[in-house]
N, C-alpha and C. Protein backbone atom coordinates (compact mmCIF):
# COMPACT_ATOMS: atom_id res chain seq x y z
N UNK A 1 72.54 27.60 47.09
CA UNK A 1 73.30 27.58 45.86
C UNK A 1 73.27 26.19 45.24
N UNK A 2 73.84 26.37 44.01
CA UNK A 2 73.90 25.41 43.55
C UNK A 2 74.54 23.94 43.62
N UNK A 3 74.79 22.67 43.52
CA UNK A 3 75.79 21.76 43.86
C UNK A 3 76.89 22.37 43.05
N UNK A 4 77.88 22.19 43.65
CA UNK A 4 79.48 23.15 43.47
C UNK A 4 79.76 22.56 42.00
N UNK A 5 80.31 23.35 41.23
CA UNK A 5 80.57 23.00 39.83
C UNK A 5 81.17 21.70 39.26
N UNK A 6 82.09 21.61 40.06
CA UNK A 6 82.83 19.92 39.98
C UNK A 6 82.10 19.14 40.63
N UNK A 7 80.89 19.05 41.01
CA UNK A 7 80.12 18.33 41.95
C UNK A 7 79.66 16.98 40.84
N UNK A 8 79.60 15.68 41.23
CA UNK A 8 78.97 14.55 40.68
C UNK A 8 77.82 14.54 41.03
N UNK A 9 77.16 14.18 39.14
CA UNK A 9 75.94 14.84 39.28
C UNK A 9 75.20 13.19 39.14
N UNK A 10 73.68 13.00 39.51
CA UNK A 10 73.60 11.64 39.37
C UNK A 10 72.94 11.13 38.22
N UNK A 11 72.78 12.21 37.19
CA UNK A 11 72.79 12.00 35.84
C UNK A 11 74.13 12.00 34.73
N UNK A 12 74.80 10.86 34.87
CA UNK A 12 76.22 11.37 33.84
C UNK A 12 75.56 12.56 32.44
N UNK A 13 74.55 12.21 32.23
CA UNK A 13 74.35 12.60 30.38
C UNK A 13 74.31 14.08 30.96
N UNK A 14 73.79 14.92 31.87
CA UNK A 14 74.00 16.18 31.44
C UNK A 14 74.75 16.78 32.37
N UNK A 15 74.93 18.19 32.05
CA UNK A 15 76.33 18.61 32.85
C UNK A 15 75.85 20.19 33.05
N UNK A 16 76.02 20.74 34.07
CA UNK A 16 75.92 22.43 33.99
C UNK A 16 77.38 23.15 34.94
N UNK A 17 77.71 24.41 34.19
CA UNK A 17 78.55 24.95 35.00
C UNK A 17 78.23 26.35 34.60
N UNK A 18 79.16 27.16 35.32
CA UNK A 18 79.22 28.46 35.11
C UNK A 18 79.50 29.23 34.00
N UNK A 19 79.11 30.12 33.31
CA UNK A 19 79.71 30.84 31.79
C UNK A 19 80.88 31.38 32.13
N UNK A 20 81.28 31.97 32.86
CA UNK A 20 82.06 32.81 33.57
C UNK A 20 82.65 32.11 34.49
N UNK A 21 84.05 31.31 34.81
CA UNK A 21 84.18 31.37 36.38
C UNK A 21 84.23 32.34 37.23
N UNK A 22 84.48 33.49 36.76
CA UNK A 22 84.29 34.51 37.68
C UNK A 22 83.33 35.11 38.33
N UNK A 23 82.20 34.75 38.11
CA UNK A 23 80.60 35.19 37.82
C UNK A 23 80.36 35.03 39.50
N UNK A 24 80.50 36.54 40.55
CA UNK A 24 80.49 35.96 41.35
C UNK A 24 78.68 36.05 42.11
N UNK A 25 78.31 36.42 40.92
CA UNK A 25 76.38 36.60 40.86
C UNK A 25 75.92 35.39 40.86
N UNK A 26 76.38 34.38 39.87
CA UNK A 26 76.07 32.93 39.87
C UNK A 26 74.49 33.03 38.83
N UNK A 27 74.98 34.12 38.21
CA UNK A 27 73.99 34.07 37.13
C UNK A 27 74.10 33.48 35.86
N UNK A 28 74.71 33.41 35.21
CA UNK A 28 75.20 32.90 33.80
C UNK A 28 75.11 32.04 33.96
N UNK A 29 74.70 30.44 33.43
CA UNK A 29 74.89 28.61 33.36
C UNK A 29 74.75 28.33 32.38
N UNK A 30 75.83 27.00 31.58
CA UNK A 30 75.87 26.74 30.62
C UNK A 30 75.40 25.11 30.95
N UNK A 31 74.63 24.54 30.27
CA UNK A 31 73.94 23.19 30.45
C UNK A 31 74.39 22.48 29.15
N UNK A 32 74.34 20.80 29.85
CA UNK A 32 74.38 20.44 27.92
C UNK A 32 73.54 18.78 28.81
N UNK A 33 73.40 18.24 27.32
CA UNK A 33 72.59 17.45 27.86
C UNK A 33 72.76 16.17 26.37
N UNK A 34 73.62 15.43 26.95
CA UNK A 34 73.66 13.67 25.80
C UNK A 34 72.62 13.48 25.26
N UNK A 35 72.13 13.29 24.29
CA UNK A 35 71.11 13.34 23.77
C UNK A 35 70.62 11.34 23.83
N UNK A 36 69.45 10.86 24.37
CA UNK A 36 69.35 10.04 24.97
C UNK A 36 69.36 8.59 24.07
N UNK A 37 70.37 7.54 24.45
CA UNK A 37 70.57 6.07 22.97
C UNK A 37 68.70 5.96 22.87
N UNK A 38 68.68 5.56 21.55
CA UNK A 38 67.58 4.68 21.15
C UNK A 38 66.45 5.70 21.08
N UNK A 39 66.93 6.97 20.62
CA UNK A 39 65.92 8.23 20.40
C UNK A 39 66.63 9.26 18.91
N UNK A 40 65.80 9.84 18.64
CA UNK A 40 66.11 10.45 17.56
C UNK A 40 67.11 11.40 17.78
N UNK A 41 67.48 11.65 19.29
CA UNK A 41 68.29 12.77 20.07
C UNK A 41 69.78 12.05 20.00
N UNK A 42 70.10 10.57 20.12
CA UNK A 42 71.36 9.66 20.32
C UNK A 42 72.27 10.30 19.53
N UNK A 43 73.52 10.15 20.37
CA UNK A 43 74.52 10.89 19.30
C UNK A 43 74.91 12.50 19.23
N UNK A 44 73.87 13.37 19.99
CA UNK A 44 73.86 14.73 19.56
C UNK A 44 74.03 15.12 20.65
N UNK A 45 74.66 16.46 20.90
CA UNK A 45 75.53 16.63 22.19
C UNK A 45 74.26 17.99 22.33
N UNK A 46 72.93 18.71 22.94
CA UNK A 46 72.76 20.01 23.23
C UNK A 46 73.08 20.92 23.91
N UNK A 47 73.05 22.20 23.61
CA UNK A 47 73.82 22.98 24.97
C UNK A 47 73.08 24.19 24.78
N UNK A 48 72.98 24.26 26.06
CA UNK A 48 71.55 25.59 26.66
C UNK A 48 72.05 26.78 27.53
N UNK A 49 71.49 27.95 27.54
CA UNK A 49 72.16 28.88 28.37
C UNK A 49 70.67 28.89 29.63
N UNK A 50 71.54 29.39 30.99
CA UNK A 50 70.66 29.12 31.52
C UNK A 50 70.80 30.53 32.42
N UNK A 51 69.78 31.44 32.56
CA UNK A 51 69.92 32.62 33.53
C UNK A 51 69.34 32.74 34.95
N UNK A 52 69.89 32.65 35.58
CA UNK A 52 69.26 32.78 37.15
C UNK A 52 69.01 33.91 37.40
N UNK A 53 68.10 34.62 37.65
CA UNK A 53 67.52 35.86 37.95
C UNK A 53 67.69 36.17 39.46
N UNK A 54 68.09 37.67 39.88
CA UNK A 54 67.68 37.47 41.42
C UNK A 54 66.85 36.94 42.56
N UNK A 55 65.69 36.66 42.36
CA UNK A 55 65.16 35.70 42.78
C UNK A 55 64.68 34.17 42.32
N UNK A 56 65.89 33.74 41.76
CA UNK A 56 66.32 32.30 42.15
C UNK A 56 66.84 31.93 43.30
N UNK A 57 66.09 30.65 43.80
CA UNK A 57 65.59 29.64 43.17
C UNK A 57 64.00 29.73 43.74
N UNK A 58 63.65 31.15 44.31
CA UNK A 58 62.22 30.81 44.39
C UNK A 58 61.58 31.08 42.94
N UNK A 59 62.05 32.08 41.83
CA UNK A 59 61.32 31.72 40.74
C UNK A 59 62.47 31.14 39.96
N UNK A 60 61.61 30.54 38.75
CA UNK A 60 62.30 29.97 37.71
C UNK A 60 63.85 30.86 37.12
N UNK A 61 64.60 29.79 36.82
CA UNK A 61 65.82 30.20 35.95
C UNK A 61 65.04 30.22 33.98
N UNK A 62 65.74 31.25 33.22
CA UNK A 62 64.94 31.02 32.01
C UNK A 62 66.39 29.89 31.32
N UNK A 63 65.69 29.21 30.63
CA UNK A 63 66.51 28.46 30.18
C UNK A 63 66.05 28.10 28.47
N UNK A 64 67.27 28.68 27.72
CA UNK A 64 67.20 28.71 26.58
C UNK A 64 68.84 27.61 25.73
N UNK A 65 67.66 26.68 24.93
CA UNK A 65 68.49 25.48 23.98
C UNK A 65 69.43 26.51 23.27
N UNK A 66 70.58 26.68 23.16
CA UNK A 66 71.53 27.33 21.88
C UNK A 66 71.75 26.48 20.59
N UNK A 67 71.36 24.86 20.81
CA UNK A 67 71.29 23.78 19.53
C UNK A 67 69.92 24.05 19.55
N UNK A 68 69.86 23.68 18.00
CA UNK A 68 67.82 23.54 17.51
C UNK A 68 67.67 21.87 18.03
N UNK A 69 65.99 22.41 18.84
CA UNK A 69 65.80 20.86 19.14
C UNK A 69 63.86 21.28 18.72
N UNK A 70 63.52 19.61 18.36
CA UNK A 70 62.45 20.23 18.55
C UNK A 70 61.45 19.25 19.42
N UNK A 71 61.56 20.17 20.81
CA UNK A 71 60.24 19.71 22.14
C UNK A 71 59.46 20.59 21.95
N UNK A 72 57.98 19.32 22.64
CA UNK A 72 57.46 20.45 22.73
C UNK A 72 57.37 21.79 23.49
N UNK A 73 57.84 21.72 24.50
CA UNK A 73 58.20 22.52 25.55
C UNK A 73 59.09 23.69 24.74
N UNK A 74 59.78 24.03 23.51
CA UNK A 74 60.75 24.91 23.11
C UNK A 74 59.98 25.37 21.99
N UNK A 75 60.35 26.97 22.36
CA UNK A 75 59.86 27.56 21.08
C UNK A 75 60.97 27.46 19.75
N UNK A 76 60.40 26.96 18.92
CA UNK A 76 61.37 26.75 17.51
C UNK A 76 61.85 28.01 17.24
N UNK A 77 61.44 29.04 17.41
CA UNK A 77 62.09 30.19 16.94
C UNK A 77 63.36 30.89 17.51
N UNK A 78 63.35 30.70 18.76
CA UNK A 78 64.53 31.12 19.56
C UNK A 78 65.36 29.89 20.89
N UNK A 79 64.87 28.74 20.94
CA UNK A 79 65.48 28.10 22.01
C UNK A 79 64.54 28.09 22.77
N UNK A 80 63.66 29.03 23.47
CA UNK A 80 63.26 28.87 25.22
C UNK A 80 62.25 28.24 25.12
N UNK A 81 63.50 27.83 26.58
CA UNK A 81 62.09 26.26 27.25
C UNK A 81 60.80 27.16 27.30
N UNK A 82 59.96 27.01 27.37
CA UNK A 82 58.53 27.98 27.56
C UNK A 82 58.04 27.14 28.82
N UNK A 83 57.89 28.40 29.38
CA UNK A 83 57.21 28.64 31.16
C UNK A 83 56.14 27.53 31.26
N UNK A 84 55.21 27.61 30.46
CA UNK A 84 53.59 27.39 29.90
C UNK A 84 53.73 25.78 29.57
N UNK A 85 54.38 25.62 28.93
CA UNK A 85 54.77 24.05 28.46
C UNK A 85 55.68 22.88 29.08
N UNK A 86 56.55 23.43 29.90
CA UNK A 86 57.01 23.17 30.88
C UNK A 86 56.95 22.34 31.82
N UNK A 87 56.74 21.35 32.21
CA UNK A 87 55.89 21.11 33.63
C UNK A 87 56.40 21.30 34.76
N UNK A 88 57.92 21.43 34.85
CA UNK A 88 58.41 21.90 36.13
C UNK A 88 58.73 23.47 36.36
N UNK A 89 58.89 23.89 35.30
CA UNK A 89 58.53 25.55 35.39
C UNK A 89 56.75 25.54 35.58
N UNK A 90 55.65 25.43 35.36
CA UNK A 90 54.38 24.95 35.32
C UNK A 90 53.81 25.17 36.79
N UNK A 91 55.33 23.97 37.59
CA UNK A 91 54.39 23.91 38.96
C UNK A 91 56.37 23.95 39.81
N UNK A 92 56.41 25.02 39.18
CA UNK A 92 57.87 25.30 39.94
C UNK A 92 57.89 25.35 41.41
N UNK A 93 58.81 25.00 41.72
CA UNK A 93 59.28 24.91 43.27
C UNK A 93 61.04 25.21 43.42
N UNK A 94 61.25 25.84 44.76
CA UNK A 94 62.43 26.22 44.94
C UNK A 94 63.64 25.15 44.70
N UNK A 95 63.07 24.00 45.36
CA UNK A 95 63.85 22.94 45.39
C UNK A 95 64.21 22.46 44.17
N UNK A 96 63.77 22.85 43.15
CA UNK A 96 64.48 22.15 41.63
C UNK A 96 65.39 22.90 41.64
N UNK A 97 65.74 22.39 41.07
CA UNK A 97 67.49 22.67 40.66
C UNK A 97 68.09 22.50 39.14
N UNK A 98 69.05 22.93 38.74
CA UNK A 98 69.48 23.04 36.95
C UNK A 98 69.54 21.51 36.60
N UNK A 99 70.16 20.71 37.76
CA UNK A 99 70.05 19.49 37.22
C UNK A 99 68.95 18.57 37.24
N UNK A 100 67.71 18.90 38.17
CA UNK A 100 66.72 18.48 37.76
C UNK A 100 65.91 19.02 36.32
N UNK A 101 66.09 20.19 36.40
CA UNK A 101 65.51 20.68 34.68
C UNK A 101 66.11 20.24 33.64
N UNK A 102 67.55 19.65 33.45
CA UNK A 102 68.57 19.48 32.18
C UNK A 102 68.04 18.12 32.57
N UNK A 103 66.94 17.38 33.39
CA UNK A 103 67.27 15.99 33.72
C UNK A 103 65.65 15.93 33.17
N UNK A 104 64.51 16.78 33.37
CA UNK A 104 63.02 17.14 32.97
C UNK A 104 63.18 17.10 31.52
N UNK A 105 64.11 17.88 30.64
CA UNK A 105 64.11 18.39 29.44
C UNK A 105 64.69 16.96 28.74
N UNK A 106 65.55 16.12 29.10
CA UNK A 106 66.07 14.66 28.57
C UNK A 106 64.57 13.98 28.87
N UNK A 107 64.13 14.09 30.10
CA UNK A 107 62.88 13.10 30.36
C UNK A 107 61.56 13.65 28.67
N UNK A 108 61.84 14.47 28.58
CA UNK A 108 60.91 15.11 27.47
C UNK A 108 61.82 13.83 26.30
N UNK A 109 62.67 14.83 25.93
CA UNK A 109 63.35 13.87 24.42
C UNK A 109 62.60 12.36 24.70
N UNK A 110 63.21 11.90 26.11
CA UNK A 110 62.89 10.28 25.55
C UNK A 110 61.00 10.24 25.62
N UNK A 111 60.58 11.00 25.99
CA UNK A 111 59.21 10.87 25.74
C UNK A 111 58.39 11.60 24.33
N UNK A 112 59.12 11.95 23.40
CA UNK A 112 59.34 12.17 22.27
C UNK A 112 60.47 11.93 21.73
N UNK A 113 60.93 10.42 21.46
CA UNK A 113 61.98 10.02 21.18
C UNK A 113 61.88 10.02 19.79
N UNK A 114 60.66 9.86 18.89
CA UNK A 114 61.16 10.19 17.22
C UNK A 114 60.40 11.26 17.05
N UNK A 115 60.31 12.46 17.62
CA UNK A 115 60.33 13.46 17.05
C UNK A 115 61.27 13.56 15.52
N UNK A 116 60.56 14.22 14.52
CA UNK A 116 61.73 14.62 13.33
C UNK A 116 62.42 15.91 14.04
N UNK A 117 63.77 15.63 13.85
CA UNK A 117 65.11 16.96 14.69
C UNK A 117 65.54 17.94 13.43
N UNK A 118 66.03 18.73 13.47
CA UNK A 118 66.79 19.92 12.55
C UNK A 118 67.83 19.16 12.54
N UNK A 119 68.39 19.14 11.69
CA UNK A 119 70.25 18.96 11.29
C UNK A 119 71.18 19.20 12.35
N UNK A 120 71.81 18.19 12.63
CA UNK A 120 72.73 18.49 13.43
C UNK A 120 73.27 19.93 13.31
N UNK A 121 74.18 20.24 14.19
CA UNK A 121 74.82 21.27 13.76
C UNK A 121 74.31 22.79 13.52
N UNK A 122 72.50 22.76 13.80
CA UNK A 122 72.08 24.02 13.92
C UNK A 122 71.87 24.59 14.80
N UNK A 123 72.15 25.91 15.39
CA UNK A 123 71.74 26.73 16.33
C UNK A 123 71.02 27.76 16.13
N UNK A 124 70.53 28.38 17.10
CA UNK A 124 69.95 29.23 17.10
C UNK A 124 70.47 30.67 17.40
């Protein structure tokens, strides 16, 4: 399972917990992720839904942006991270974890740090 919801994570900027506390499937996750200083992202708070499928964590969780961002890794049309573009979905392994992906997907922003972004304030 996952590190326990109140767990300190060793990235302050992003955060994941449960949609549901009741969720006793441990399927539903809500992610968000500080958008990183000295990038076109600074300032902007994102937040992603994240689904664990029954076989998590040997396959991938799908994980879809609910703010418009634009990586390349995300399809502009709906949020999802895409499998294909990915690199840790790409060459997935059990051992990742939500906070290594919400920590992959920041490593993206700052490696497209002036990407041009959508307007604050849009979702999908």
């Amino acid at each position: 399972l996952e590190k326990a919801e109140h767990a300190q994570l060793s990235d302050q900027s992003v955060s994941y917990g449960l949609d549901k506390g009741d969720d006793q499937s441990f399927t539903q996750w809500n992610g968000t992720i500080v958008g990183p200083p000295s990038t076109v992202f600074d300032n902007r708070i994102y937040f992603l839904l994240i689904e664990c499928g029954p076989n998590y964590p040997m396959i991938a969780p799908i994980v879809r942006f609910t703010s418009k961002v634009n990586l390349p890794s995300v399809n502009q049309s709906n949020g999802l991270v895409e499998p294909n573009k990915f690199p840790l979905f790409r060459n997935w392994q059990k051992e990742t974890n939500m906070e290594k992906i919400l920590i992959g997907l920041k490593q993206e922003m700052i490696a497209n740090k002036s990407a041009k972004q959508p307007a604050d304030g849009d979702f999908f």
